[in-house]
N, C-alpha and C. Protein backbone atom coordinates (compact mmCIF):
# COMPACT_ATOMS: atom_id res chain seq x y z
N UNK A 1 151.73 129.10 34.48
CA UNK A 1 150.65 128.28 35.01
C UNK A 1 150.32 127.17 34.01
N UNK A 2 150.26 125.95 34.38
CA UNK A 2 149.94 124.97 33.57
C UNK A 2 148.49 124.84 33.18
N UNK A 3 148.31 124.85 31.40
CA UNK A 3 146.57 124.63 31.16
C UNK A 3 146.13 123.22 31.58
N UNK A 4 145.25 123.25 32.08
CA UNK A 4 144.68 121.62 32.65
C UNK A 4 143.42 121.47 32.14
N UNK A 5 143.70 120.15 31.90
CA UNK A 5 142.04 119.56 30.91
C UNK A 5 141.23 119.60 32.39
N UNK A 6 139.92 119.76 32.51
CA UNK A 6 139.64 119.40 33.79
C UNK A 6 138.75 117.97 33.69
N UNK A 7 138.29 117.63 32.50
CA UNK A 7 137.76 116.42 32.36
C UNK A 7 139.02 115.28 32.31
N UNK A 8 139.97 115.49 31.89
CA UNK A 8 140.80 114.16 31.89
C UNK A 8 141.53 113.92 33.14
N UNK A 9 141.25 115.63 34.20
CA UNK A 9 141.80 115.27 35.47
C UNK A 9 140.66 114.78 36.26
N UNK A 10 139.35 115.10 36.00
CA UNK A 10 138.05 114.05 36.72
C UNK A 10 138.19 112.66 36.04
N UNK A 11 138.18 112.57 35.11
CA UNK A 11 138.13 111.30 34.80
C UNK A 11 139.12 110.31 35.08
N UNK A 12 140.44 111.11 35.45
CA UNK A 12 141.43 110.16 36.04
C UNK A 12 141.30 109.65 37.77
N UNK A 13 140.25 110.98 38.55
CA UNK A 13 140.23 110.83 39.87
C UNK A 13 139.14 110.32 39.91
N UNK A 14 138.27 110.34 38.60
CA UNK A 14 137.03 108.59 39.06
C UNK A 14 137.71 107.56 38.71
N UNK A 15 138.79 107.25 37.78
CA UNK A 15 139.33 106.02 37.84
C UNK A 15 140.01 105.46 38.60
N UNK A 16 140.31 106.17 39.28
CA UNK A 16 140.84 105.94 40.43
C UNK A 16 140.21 105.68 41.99
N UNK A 17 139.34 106.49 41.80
CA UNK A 17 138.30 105.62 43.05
C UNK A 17 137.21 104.88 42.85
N UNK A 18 137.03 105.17 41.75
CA UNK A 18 135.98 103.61 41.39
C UNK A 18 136.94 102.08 41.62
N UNK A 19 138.42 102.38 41.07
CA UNK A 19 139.39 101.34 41.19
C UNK A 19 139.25 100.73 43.01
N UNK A 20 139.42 101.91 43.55
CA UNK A 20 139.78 101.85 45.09
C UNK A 20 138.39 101.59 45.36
N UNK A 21 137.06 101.60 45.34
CA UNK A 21 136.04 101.20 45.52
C UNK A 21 135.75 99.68 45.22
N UNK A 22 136.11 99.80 44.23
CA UNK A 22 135.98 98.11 43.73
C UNK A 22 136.95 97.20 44.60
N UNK A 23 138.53 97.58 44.95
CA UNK A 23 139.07 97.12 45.73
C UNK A 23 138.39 96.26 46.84
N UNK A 24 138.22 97.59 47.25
CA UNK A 24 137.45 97.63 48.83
C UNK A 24 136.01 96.48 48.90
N UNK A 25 135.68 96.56 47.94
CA UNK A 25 134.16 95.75 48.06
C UNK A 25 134.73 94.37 48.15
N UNK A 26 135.49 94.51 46.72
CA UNK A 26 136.23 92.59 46.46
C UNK A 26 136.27 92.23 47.55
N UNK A 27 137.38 92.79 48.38
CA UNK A 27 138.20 92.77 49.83
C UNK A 27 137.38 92.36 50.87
N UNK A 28 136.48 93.47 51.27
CA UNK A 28 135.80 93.82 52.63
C UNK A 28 134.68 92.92 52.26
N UNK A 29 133.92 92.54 51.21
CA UNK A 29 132.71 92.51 51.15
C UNK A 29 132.28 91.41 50.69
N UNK A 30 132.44 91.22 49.49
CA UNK A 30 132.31 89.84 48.18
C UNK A 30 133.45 88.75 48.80
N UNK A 31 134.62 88.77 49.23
CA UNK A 31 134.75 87.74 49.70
C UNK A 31 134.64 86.88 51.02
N UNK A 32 134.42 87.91 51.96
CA UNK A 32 133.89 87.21 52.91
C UNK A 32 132.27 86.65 52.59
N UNK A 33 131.52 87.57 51.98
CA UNK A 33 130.37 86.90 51.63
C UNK A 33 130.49 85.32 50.68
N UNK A 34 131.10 85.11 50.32
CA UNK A 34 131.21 84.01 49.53
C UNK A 34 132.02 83.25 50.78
N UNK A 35 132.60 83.24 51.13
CA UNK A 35 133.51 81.98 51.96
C UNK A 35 132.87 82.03 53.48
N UNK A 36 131.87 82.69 53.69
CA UNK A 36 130.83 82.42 54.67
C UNK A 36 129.68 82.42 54.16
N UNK A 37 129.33 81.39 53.12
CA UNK A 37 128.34 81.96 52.66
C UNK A 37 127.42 80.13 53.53
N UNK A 38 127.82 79.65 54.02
CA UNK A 38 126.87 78.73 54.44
C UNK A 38 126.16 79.43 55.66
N UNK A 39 126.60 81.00 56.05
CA UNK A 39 125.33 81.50 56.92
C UNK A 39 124.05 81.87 56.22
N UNK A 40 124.34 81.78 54.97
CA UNK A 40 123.31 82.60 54.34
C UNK A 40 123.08 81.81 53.15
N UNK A 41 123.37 80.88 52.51
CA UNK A 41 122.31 79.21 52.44
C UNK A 41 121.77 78.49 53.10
N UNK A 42 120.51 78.23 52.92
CA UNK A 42 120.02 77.17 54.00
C UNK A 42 119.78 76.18 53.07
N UNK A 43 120.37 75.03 53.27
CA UNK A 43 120.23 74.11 53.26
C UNK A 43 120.96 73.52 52.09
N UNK A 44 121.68 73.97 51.49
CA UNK A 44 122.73 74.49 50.81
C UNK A 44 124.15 74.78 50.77
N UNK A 45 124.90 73.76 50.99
CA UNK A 45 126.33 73.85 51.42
C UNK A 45 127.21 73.98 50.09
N UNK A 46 128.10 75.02 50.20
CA UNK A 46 128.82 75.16 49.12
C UNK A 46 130.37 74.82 49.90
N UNK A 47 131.33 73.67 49.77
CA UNK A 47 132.57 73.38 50.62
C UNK A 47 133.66 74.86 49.99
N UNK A 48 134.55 74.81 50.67
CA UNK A 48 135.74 75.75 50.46
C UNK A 48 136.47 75.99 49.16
N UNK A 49 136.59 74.67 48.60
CA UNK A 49 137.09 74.46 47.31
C UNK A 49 135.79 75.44 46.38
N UNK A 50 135.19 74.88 46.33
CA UNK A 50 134.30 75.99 45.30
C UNK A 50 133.59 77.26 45.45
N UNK A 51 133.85 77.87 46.90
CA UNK A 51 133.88 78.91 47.49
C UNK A 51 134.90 80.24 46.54
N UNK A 52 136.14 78.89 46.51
CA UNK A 52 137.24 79.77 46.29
C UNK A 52 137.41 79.67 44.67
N UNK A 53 136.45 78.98 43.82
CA UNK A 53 136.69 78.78 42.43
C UNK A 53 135.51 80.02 42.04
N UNK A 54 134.85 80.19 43.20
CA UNK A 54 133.94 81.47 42.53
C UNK A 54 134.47 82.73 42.67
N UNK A 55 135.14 83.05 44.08
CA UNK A 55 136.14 83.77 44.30
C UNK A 55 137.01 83.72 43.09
N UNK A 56 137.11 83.10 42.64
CA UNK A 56 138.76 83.36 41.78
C UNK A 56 137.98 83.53 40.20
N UNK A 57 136.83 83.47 39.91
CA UNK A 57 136.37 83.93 39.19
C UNK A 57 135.82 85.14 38.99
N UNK A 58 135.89 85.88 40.11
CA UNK A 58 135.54 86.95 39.85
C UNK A 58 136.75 87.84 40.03
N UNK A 59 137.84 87.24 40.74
CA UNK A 59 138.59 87.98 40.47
C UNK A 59 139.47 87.87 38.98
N UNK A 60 139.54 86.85 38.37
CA UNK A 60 139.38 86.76 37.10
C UNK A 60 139.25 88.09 36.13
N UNK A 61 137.91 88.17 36.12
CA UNK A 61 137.17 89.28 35.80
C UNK A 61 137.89 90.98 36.20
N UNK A 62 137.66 90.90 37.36
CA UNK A 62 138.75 91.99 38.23
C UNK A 62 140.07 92.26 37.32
N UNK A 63 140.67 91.43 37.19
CA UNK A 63 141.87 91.27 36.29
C UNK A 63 142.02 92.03 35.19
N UNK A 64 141.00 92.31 34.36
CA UNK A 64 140.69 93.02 32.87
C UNK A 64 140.64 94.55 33.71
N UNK A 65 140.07 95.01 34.62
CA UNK A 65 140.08 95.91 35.17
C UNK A 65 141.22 96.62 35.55
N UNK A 66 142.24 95.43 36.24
CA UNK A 66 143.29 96.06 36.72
C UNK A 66 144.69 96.29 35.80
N UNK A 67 144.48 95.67 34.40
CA UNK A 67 145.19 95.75 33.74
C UNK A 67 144.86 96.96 32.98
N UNK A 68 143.35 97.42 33.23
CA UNK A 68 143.21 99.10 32.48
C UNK A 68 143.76 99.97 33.16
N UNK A 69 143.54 99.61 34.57
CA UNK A 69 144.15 100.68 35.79
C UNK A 69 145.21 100.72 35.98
N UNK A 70 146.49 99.73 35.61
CA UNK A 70 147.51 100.19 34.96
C UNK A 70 147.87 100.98 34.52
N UNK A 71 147.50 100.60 33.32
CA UNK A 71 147.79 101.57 31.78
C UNK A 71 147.18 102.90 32.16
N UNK A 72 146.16 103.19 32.51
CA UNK A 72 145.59 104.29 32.56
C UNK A 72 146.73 105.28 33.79
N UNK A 73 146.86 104.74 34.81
CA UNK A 73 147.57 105.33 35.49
C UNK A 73 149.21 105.55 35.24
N UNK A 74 149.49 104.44 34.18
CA UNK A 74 150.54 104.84 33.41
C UNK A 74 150.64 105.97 32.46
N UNK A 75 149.79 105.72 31.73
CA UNK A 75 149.67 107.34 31.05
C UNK A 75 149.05 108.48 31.32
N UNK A 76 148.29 108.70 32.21
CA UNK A 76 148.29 109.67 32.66
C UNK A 76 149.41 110.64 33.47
N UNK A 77 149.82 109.56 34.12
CA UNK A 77 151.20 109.66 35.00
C UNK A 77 152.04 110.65 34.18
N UNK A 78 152.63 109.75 33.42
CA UNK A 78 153.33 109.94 32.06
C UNK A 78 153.07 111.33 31.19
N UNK A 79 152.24 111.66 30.95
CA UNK A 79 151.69 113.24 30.57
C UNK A 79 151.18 113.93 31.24
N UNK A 80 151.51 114.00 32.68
CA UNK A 80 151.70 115.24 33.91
C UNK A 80 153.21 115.26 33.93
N UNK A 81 154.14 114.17 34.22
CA UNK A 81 155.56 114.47 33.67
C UNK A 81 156.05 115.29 32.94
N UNK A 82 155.35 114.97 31.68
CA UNK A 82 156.02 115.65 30.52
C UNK A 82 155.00 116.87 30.88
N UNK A 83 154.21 117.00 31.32
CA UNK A 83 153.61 118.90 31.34
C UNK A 83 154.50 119.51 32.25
N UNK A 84 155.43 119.03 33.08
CA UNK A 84 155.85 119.31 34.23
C UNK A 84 155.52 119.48 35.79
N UNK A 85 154.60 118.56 35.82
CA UNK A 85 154.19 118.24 36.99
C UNK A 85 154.48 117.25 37.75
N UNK A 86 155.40 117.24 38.31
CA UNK A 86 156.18 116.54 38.84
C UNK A 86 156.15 116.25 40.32
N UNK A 87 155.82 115.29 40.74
CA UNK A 87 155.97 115.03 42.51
C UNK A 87 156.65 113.63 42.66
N UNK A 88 156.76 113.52 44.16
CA UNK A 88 157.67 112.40 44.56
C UNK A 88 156.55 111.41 45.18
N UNK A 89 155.71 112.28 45.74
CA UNK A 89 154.65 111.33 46.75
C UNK A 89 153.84 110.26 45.33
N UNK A 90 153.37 111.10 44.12
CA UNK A 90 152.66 110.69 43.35
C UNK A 90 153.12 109.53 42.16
N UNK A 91 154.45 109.69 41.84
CA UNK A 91 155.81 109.15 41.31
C UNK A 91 155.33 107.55 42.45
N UNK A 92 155.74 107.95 43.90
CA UNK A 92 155.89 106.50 44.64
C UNK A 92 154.37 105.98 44.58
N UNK A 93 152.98 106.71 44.74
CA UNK A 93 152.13 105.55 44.61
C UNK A 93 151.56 105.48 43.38
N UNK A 94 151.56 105.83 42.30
CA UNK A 94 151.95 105.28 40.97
C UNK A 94 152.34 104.23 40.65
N UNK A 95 153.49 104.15 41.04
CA UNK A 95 154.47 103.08 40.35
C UNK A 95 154.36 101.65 41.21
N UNK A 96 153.53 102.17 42.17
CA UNK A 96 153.30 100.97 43.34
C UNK A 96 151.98 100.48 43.35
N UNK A 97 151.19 101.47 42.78
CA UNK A 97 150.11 100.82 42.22
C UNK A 97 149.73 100.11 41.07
N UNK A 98 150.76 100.66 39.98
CA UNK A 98 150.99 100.36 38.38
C UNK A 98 151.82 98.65 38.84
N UNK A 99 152.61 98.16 39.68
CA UNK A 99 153.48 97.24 40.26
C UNK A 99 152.29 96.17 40.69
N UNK A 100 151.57 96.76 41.45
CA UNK A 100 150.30 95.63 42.59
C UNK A 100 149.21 95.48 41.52
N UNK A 101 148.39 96.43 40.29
CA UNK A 101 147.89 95.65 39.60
C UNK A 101 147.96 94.40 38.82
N UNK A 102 149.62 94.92 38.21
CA UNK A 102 150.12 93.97 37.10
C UNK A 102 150.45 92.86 38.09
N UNK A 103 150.92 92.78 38.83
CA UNK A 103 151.08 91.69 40.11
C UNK A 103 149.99 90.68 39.99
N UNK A 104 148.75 91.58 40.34
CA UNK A 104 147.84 90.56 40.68
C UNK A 104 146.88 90.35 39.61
N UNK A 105 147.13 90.99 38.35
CA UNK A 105 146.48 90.43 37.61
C UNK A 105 147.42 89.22 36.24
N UNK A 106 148.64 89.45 36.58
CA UNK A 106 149.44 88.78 35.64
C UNK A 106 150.64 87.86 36.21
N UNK A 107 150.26 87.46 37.54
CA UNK A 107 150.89 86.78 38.16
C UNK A 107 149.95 86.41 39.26
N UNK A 108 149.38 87.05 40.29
CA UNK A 108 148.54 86.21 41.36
C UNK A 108 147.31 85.55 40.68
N UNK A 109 146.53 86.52 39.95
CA UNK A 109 145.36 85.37 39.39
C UNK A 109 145.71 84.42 38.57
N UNK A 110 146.35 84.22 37.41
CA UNK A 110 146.27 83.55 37.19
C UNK A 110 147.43 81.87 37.52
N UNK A 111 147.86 82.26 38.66
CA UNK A 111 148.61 80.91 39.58
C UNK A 111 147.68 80.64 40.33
N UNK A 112 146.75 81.38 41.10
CA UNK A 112 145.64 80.82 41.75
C UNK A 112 144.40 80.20 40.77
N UNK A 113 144.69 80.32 39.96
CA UNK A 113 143.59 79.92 38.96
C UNK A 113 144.25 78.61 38.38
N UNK A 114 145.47 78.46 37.96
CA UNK A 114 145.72 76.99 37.32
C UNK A 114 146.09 76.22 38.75
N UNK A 115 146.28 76.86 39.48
CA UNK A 115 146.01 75.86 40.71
C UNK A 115 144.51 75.03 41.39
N UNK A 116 144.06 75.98 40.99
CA UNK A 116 141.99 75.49 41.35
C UNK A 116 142.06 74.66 39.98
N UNK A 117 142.59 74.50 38.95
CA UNK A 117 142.29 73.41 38.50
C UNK A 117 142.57 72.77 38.44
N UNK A 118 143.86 72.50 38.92
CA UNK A 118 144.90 71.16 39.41
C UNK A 118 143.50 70.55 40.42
N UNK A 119 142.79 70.42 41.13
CA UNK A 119 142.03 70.48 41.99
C UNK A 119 141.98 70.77 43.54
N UNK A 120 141.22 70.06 44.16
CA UNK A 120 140.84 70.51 45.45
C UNK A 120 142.66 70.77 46.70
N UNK A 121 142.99 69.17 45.66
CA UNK A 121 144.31 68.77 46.70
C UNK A 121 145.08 70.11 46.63
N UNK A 122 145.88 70.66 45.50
CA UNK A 122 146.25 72.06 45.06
C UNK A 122 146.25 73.12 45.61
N UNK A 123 145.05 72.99 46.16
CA UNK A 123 144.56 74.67 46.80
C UNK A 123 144.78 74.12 48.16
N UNK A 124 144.63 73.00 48.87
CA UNK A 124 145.20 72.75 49.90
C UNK A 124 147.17 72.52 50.46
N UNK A 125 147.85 72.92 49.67
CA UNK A 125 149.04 73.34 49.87
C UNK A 125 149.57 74.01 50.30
N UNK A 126 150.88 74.48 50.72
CA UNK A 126 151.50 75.26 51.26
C UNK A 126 152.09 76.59 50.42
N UNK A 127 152.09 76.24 49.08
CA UNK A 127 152.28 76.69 48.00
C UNK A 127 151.12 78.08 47.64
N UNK A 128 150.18 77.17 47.67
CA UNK A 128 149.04 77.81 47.28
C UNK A 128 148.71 78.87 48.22
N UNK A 129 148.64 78.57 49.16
CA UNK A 129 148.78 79.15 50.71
C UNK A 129 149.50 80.41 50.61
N UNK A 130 150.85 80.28 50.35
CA UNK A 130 151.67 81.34 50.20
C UNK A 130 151.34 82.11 49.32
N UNK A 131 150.74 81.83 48.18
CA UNK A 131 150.70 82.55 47.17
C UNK A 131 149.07 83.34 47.35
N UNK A 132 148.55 82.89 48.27
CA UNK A 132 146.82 83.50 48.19
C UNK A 132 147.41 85.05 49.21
N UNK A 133 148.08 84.48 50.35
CA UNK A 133 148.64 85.44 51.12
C UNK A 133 149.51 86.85 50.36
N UNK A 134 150.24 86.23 49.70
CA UNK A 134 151.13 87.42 48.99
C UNK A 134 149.41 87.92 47.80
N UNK A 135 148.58 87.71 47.57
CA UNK A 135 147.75 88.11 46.51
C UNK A 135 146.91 88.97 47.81
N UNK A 136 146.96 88.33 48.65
CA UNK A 136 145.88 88.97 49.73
C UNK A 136 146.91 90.49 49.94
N UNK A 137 148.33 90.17 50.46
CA UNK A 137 149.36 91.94 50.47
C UNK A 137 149.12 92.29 49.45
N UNK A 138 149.40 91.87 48.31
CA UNK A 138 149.44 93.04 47.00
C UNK A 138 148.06 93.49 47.11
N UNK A 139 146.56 93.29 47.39
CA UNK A 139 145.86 93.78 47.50
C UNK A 139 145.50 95.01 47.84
N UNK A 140 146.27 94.70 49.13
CA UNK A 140 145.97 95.78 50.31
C UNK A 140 146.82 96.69 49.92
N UNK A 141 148.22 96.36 49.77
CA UNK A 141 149.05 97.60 48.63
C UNK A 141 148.69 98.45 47.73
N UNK A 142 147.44 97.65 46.76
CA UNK A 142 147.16 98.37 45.77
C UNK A 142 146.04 99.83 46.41
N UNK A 143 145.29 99.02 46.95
CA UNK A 143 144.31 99.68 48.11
C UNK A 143 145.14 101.21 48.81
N UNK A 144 146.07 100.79 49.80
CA UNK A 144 146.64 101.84 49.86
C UNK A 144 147.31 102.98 48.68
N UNK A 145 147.86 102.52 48.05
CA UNK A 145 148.39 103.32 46.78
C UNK A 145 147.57 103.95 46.10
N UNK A 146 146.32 103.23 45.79
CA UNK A 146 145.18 104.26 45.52
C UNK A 146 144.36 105.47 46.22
N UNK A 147 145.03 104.99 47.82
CA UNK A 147 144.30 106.23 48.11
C UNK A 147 145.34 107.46 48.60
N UNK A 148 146.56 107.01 48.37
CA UNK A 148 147.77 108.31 48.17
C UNK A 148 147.56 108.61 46.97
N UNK A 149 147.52 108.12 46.19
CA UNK A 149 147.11 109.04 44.77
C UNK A 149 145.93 109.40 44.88
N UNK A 150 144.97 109.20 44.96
CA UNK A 150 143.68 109.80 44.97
C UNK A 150 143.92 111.22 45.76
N UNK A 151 144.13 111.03 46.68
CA UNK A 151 144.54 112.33 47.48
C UNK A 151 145.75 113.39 47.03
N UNK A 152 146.73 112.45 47.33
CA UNK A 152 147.66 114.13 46.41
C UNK A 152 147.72 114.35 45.07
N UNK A 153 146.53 113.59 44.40
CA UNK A 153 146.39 114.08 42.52
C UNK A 153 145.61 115.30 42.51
N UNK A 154 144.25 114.79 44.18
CA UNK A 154 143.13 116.55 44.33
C UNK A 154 144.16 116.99 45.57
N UNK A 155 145.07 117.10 46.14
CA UNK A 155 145.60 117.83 46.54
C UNK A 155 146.30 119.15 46.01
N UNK A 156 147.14 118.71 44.43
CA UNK A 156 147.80 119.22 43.60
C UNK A 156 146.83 119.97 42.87
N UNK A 157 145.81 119.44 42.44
CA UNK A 157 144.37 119.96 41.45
C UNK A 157 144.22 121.63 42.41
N UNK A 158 144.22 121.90 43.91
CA UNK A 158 143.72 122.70 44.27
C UNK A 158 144.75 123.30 44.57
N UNK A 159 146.16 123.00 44.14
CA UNK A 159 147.30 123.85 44.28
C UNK A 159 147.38 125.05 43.00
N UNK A 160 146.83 124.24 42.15
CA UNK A 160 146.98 124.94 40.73
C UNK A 160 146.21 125.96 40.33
């Protein structure tokens, strides 16, 4: 029977849904509130371009996050391996989540970010376009991947 810390296995399954929580808000919540946000200024127009420079500032921020949620899910990963705990389901959203952070924090933000400062014209491209879209999938990737791991990490927890 394998000894299990039970705090470093809670603390890995709050990092993991606080991750997937935060997702979800960015996603569902904070950015539609910002890029509709002239329902809810009056009198107060903020245009698209700087809609999306606040947006991209916070995902900015987000960024430092997802580069912990990486690592963290890298090593943790990494020393259930070596204890011998081994799965395939957990192996694939791991490595697909460890893939969609570093993605979007070391490649989608910051191309959407030296693009908002090229200016307004920039973000109106086809380029840019493509690239908000592929940041918008890796999102939702990461989103999903977090919640296959979240689930078969306490799936396994109650196998043991």
């Amino acid at each position: 029977m394998l000894k299990r810390n039970i705090y470093l296995d809670f603390s890995y399954l709050l990092i993991v849904a606080a991750s997937l929580g935060a997702v979800l808000v960015l996603g569902a919540i904070v950015a539609p509130v910002i890029f509709h946000s002239d329902k809810y200024l009056v009198g107060m127009l903020i245009d698209h371009y700087n809609m999306g420079m606040i947006m991209g500032e916070i995902f900015r921020r987000f960024a430092y996050w997802a580069y912990f949620l990486a690592a963290y899910i890298a090593f943790y990963e990494a020393y259930m391996y070596k204890m011998g705990q081994r799965d395939a389901i957990v192996f694939g959203a791991a490595v697909t989540a460890i893939f969609s952070s570093l993605m979007f924090a070391a490649v989608y933000v910051p191309k959407i970010l030296s693009m908002q400062l090229m200016g307004k014209e920039a973000t109106q491209s086809d380029t840019f376009e493509n690239i908000h879209i592929a940041s918008e999938i890796d999102f939702k990737l990461l989103a999903v991947a977090l919640v296959v791991l979240f689930i078969r990490r306490l799936m396994l927890l109650r196998i043991d």
